[in-house]
N, C-alpha and C. Protein backbone atom coordinates (compact mmCIF):
# COMPACT_ATOMS: atom_id res chain seq x y z
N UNK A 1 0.84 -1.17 0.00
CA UNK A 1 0.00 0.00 0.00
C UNK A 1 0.89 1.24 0.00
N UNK A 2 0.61 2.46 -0.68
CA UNK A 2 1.18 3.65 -1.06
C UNK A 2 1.04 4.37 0.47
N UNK A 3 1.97 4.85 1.04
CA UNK A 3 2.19 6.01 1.91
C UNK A 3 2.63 7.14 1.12
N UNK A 4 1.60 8.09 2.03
CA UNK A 4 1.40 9.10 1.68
C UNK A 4 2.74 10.29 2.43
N UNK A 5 3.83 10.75 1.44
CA UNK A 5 5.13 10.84 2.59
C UNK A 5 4.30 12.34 3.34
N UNK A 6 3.87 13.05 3.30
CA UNK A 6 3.40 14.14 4.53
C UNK A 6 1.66 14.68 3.70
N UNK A 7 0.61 14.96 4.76
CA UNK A 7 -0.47 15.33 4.14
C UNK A 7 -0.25 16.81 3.95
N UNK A 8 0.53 17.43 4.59
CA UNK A 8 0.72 19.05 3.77
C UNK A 8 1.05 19.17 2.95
N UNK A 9 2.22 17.87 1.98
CA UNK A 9 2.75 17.84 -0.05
C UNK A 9 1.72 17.02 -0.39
N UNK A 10 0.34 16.48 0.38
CA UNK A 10 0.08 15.50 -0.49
C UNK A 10 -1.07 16.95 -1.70
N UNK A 11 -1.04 16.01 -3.16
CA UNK A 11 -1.37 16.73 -4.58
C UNK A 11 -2.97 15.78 -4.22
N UNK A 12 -4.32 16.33 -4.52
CA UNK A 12 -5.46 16.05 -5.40
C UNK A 12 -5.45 16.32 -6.32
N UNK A 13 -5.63 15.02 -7.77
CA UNK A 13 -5.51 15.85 -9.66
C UNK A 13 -7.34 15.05 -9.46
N UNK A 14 -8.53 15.97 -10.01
CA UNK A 14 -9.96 15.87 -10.21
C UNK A 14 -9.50 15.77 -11.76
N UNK A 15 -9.51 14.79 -12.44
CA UNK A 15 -9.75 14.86 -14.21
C UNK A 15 -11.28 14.62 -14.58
N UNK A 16 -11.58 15.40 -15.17
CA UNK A 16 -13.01 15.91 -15.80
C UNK A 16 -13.06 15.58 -17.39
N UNK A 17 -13.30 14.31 -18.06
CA UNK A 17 -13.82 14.58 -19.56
C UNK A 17 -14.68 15.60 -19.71
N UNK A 18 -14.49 16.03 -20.79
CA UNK A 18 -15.99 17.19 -21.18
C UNK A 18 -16.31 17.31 -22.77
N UNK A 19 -17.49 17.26 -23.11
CA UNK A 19 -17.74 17.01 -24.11
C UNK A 19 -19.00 17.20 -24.13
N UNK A 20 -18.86 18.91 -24.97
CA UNK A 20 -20.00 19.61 -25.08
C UNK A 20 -21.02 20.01 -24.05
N UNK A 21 -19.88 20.18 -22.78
CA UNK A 21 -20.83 20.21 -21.76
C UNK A 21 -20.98 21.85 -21.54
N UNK A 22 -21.05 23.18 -22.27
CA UNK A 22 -20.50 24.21 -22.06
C UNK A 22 -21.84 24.72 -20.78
N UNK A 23 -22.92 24.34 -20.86
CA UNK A 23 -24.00 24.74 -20.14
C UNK A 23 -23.71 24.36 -19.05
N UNK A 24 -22.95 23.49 -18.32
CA UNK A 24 -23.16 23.10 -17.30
C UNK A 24 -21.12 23.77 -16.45
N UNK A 25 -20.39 23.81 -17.22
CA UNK A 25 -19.27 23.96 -17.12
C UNK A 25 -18.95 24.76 -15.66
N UNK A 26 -19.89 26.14 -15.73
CA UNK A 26 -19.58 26.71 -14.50
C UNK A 26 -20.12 26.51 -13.14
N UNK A 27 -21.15 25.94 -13.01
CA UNK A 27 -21.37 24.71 -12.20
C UNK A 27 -20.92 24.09 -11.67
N UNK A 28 -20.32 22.71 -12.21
CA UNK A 28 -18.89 22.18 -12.01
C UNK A 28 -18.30 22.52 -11.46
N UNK A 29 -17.58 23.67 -12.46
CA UNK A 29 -16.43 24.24 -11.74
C UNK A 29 -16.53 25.06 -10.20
N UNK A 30 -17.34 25.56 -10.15
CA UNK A 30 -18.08 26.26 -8.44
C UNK A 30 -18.00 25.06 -7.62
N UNK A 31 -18.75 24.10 -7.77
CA UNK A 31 -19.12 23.42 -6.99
C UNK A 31 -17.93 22.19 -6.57
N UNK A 32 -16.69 21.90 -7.40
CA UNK A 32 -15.19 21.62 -7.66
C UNK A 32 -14.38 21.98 -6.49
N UNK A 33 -14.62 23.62 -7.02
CA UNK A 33 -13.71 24.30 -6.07
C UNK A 33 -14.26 24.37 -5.13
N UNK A 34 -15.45 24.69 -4.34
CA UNK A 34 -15.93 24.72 -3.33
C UNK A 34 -15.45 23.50 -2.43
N UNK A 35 -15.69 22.06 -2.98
CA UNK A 35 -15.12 21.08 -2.34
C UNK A 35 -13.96 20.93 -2.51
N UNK A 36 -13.10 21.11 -3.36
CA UNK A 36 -11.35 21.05 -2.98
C UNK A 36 -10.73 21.83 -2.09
N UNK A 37 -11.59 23.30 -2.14
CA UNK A 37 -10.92 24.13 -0.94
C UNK A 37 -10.92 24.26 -0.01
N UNK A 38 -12.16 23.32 0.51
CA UNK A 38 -12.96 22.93 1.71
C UNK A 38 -11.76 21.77 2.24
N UNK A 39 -10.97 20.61 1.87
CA UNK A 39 -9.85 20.03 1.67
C UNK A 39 -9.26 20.66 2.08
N UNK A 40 -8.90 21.85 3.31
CA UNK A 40 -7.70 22.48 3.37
C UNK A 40 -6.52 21.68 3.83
N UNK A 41 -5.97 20.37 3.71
CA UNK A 41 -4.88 20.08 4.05
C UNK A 41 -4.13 19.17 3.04
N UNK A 42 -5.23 19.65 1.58
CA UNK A 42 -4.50 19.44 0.61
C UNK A 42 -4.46 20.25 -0.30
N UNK A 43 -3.38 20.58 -1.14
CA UNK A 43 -3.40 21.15 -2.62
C UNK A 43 -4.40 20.36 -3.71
N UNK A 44 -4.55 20.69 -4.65
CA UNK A 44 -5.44 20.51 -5.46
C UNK A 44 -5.08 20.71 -7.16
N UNK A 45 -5.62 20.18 -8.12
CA UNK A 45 -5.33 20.43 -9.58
C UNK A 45 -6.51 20.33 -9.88
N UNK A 46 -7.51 20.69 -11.58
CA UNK A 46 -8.89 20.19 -11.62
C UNK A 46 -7.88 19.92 -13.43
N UNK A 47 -7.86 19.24 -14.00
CA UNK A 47 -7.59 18.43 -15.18
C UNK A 47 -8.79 18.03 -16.08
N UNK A 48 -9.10 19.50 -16.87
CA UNK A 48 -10.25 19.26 -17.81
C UNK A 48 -9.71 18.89 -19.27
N UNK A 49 -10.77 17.64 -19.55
CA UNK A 49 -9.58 17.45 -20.98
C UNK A 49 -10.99 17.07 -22.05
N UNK A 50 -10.89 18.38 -22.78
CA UNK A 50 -12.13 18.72 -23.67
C UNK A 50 -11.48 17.65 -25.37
N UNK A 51 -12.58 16.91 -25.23
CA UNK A 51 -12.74 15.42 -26.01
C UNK A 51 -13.46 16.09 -27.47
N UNK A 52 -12.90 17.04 -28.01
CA UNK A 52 -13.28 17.12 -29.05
C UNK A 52 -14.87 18.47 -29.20
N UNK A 53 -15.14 18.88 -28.39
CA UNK A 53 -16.26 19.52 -28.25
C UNK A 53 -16.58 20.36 -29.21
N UNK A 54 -17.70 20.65 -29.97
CA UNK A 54 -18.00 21.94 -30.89
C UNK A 54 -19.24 22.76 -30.40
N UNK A 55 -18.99 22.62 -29.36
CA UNK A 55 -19.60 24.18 -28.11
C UNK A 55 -18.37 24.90 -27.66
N UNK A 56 -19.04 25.75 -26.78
CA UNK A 56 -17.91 27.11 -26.47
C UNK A 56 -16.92 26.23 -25.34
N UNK A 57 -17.43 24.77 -25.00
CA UNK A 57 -16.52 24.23 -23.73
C UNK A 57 -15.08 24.40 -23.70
N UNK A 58 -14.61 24.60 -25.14
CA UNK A 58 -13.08 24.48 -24.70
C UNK A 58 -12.98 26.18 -24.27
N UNK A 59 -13.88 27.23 -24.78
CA UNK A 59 -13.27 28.50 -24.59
C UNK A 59 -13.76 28.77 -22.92
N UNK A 60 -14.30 28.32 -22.62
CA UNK A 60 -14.86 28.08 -20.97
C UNK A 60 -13.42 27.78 -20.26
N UNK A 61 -13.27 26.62 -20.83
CA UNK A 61 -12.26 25.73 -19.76
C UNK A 61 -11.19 26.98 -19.69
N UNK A 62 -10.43 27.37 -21.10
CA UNK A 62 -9.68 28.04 -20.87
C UNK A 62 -9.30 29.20 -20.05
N UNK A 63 -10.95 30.13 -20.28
CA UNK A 63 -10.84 31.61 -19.38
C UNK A 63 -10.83 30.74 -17.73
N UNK A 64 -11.27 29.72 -17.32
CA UNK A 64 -10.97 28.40 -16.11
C UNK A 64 -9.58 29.07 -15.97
N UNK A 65 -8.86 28.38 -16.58
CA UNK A 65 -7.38 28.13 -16.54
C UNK A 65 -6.24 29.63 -16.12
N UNK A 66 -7.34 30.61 -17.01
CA UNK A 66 -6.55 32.14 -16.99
C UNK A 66 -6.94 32.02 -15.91
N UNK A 67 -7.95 32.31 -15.11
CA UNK A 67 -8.16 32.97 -13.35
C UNK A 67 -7.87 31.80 -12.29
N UNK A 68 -7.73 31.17 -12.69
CA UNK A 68 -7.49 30.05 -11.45
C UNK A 68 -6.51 28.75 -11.64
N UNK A 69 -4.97 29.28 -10.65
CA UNK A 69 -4.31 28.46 -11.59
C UNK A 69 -4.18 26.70 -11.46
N UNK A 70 -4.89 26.58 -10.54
CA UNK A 70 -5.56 25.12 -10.07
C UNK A 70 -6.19 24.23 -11.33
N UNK A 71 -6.19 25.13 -12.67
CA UNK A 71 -6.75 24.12 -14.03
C UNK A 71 -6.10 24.30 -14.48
N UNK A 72 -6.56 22.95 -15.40
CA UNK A 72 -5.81 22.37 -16.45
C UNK A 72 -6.20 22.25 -17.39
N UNK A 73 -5.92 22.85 -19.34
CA UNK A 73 -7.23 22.45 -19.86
C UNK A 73 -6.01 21.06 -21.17
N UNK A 74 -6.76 19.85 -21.30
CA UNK A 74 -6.13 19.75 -22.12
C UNK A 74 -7.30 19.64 -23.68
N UNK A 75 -6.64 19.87 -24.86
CA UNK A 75 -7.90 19.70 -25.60
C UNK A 75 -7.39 18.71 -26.75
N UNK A 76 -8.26 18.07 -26.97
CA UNK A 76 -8.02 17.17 -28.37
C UNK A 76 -8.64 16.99 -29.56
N UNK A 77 -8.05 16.56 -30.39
CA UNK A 77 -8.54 17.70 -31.68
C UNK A 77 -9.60 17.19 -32.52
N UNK A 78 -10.08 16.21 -32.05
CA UNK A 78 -11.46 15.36 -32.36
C UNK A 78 -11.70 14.74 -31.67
N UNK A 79 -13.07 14.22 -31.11
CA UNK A 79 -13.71 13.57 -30.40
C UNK A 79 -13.27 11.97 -30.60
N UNK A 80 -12.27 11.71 -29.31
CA UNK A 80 -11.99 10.06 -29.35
C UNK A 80 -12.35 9.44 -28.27
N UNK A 81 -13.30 9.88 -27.75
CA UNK A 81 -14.00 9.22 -26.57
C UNK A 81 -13.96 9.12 -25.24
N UNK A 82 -15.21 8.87 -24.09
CA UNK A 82 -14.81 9.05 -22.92
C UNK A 82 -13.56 8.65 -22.13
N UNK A 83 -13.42 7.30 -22.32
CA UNK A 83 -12.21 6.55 -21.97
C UNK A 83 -11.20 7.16 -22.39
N UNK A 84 -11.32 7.42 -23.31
CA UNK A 84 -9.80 7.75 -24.21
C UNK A 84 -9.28 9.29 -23.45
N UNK A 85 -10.11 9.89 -22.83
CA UNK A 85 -10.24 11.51 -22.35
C UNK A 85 -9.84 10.59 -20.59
N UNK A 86 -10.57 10.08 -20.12
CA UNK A 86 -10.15 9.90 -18.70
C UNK A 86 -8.34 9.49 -19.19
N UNK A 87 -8.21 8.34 -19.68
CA UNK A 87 -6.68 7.84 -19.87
C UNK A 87 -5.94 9.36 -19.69
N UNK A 88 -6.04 10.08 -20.47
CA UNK A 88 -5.02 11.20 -21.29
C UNK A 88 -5.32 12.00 -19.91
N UNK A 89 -6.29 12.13 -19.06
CA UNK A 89 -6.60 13.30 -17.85
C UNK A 89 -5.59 12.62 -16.96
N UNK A 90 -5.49 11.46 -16.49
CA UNK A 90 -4.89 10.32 -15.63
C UNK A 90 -3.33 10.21 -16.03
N UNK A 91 -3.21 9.97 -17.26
CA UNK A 91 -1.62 10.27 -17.63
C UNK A 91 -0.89 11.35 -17.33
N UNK A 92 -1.54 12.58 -17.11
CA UNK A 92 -0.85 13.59 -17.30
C UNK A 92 -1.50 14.47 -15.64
N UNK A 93 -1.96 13.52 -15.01
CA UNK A 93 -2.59 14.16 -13.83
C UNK A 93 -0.93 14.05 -13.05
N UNK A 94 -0.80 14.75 -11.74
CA UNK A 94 0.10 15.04 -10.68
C UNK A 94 0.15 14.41 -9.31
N UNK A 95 -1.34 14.18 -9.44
CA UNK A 95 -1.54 14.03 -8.02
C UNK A 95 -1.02 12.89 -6.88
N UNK A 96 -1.20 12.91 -5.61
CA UNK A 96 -0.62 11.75 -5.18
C UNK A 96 -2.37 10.67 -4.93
N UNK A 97 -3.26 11.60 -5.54
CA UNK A 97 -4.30 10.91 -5.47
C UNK A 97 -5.26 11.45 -6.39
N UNK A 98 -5.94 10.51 -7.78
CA UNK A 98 -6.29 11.25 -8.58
C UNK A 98 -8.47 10.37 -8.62
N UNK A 99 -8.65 11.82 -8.48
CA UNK A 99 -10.72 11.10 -8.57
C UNK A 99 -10.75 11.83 -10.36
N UNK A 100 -11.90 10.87 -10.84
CA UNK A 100 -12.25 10.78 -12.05
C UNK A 100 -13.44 11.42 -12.00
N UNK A 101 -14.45 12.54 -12.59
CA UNK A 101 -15.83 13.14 -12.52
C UNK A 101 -16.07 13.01 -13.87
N UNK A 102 -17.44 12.57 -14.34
CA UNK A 102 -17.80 13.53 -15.15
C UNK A 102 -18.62 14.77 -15.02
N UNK A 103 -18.29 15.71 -16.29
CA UNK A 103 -19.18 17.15 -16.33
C UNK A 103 -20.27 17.33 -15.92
N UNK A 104 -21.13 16.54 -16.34
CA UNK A 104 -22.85 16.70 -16.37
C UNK A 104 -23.08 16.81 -15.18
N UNK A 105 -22.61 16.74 -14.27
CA UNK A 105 -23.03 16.87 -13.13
C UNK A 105 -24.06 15.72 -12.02
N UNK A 106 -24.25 14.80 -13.47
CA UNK A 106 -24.69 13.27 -12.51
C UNK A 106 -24.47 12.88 -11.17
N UNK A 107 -23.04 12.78 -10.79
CA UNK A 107 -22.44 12.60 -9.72
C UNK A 107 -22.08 13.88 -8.86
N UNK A 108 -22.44 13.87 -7.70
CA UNK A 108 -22.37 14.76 -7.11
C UNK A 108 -20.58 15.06 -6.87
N UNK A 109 -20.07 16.35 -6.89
CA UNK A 109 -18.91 16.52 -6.40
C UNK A 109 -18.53 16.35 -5.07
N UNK A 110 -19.51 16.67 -4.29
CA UNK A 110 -19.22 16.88 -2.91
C UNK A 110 -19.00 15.74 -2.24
N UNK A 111 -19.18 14.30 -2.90
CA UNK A 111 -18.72 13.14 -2.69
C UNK A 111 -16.98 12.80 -2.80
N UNK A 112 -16.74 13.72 -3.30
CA UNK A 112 -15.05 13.80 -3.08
C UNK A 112 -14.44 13.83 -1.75
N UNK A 113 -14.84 14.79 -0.68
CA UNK A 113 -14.11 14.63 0.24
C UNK A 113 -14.64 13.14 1.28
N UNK A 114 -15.92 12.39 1.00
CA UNK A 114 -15.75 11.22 1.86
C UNK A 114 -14.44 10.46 0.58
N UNK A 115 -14.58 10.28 -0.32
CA UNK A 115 -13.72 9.38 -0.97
C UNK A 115 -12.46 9.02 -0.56
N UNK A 116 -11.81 11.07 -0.20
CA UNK A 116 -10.47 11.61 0.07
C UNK A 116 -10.21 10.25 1.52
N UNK A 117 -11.91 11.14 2.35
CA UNK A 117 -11.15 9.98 3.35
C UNK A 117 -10.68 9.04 3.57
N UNK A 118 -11.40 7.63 2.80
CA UNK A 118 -11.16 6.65 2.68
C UNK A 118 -9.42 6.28 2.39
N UNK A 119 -9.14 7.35 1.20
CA UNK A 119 -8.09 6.95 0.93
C UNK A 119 -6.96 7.46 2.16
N UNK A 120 -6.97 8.57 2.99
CA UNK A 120 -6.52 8.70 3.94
C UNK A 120 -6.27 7.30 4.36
N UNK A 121 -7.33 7.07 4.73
CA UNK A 121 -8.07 5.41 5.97
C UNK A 121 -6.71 4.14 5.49
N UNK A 122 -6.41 4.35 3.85
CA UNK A 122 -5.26 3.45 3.84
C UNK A 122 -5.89 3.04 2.76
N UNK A 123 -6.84 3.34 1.96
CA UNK A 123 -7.52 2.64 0.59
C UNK A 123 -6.67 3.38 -0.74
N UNK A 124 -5.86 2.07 -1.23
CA UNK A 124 -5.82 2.36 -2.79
C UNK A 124 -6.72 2.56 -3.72
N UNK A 125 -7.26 1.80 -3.75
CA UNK A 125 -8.97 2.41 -4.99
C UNK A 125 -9.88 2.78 -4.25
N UNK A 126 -10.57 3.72 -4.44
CA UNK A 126 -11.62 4.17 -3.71
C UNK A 126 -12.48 4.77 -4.97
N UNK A 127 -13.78 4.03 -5.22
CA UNK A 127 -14.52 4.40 -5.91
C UNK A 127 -16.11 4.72 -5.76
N UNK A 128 -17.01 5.36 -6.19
CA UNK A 128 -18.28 5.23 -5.85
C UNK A 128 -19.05 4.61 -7.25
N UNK A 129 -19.99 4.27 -6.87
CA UNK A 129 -20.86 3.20 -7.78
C UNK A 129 -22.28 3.94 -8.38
N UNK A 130 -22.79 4.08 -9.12
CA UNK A 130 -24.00 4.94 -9.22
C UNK A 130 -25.18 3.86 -9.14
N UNK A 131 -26.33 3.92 -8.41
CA UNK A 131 -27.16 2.73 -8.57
C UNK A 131 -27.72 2.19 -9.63
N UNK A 132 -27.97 3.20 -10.40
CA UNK A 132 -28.74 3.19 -11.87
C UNK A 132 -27.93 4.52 -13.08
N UNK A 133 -27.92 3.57 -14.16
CA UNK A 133 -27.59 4.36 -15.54
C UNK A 133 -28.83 4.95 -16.33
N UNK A 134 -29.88 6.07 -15.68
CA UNK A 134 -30.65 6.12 -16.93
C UNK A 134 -30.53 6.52 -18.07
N UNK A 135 -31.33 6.40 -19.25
CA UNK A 135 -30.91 6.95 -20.43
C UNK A 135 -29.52 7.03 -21.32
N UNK A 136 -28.82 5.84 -20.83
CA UNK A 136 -27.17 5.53 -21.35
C UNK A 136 -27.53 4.29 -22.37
N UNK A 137 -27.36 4.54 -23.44
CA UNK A 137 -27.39 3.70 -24.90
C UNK A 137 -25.77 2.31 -24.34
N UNK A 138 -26.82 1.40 -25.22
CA UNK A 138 -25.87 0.00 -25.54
C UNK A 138 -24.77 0.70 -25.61
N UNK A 139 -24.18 1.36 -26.46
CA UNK A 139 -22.67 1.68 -26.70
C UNK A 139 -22.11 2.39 -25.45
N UNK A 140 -22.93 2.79 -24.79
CA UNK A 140 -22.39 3.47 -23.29
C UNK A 140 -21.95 2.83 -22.69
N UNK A 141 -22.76 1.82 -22.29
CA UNK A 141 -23.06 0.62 -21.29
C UNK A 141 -21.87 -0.50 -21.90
N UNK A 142 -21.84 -0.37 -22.90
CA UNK A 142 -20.09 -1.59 -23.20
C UNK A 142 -19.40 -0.61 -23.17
N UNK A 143 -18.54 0.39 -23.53
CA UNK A 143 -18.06 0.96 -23.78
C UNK A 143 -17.02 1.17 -21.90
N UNK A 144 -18.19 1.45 -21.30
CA UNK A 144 -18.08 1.53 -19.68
C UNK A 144 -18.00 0.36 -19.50
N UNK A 145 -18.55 -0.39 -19.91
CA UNK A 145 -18.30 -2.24 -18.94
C UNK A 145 -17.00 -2.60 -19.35
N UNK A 146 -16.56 -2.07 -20.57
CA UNK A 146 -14.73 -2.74 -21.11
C UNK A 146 -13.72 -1.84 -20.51
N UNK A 147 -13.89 -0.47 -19.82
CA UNK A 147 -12.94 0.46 -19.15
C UNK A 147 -12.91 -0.06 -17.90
N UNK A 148 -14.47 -0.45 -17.21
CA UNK A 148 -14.44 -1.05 -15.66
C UNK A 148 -13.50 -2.16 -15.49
N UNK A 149 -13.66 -3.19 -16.67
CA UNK A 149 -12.89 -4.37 -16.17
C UNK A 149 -11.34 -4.08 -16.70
N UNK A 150 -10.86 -3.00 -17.56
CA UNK A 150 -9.40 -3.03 -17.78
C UNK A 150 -9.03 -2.61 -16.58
N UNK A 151 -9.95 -1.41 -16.48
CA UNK A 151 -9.53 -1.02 -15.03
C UNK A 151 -9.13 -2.01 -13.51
N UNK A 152 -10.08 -2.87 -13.40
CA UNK A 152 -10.06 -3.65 -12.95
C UNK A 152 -8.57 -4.58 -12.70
N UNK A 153 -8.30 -5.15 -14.01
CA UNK A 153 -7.33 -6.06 -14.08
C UNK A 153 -6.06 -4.95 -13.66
N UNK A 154 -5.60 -3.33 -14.53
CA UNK A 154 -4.73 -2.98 -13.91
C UNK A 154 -4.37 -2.87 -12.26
N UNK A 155 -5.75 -2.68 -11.84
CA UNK A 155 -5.80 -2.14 -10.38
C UNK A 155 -5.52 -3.48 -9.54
N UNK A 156 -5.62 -4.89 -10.47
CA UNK A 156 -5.69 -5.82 -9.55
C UNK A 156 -6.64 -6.30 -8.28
N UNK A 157 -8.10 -5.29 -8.64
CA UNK A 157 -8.86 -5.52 -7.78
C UNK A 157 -10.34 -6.22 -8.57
N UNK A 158 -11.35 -6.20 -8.20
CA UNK A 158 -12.54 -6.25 -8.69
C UNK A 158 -13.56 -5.25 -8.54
N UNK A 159 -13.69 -4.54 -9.95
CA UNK A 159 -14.34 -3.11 -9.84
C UNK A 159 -16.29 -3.29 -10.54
N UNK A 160 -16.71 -2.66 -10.04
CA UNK A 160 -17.97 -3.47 -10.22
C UNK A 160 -18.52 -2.31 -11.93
N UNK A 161 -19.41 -2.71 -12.71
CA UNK A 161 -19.97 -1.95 -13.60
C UNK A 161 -18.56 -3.10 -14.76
N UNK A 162 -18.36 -3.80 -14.41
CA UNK A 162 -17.41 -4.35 -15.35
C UNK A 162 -17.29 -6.02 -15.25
């Protein structure tokens, strides 16, 4: 298990796919920072990595990035998919502990700091589960069931939705 060498250097990286989410963007982002800063005994990153979008999301993320230097925007130059956007947020995240969101706001943010705890507590994966997928098409639903179980096998654990 990973020790954490002091909680005053320890890094939070939040990677955010986004894709076409420009309506909801500042939202997010409020409600992000509200809970990372609330975290005061950690630093923080938010790692938005705009998947191709043809809404104003990438020009959002960016004016993000000018006022607050806690973001990250990365952008890619066509839409290659959710997975493919978490990987590239996760590769290039910092943190000594990195949570995965998406935009839409499905999942509540403020579920971050029980997560944080856990991993305090001594937990390498720490994930939350959503009870129900409504309105997510066949291609969602595999698409997510083949990331859960790679995930899975890297993590060496058993991750459920996979």
């Amino acid at each position: 298990m990973a020790e954490i060498a002091s909680v005053d250097a320890a890094l939070i990286t939040v990677v955010v796919p986004v894709y076409n989410e420009a309506s909801g963007i500042d939202a997010l982002y409020e409600r992000l920072s509200a809970t990372l800063t609330g975290l005061d005994d950690l630093e923080h990153e938010i790692v938005f990595v705009d998947d191709g979008s043809s809404d104003s999301s990438y020009e959002q993320l960016v004016a993000l990035a000018q006022k607050d230097p806690h973001v990250r925007v990365i952008k890619f130059s066509r839409n290659f998919g959710h997975q493919i956007a978490i990987t590239a947020g996760v590769d290039l995240a910092r943190g000594d502990c990195v949570v995965v969101i998406d935009a839409d706001l499905q999942d509540p943010p403020e579920v971050i700091a029980d997560m944080v705890e856990e991993w305090r507590d001594g937990y390498d994966v720490v994930y939350g589960e959503r009870g129900k997928r409504d309105g997510e098409g066949f291609m969602k639903l595999l698409t997510a069931s083949i990331f859960y179980r790679a995930l899975g096998r890297v993590a060496g654990i058993k991750v459920s939705g996979g």
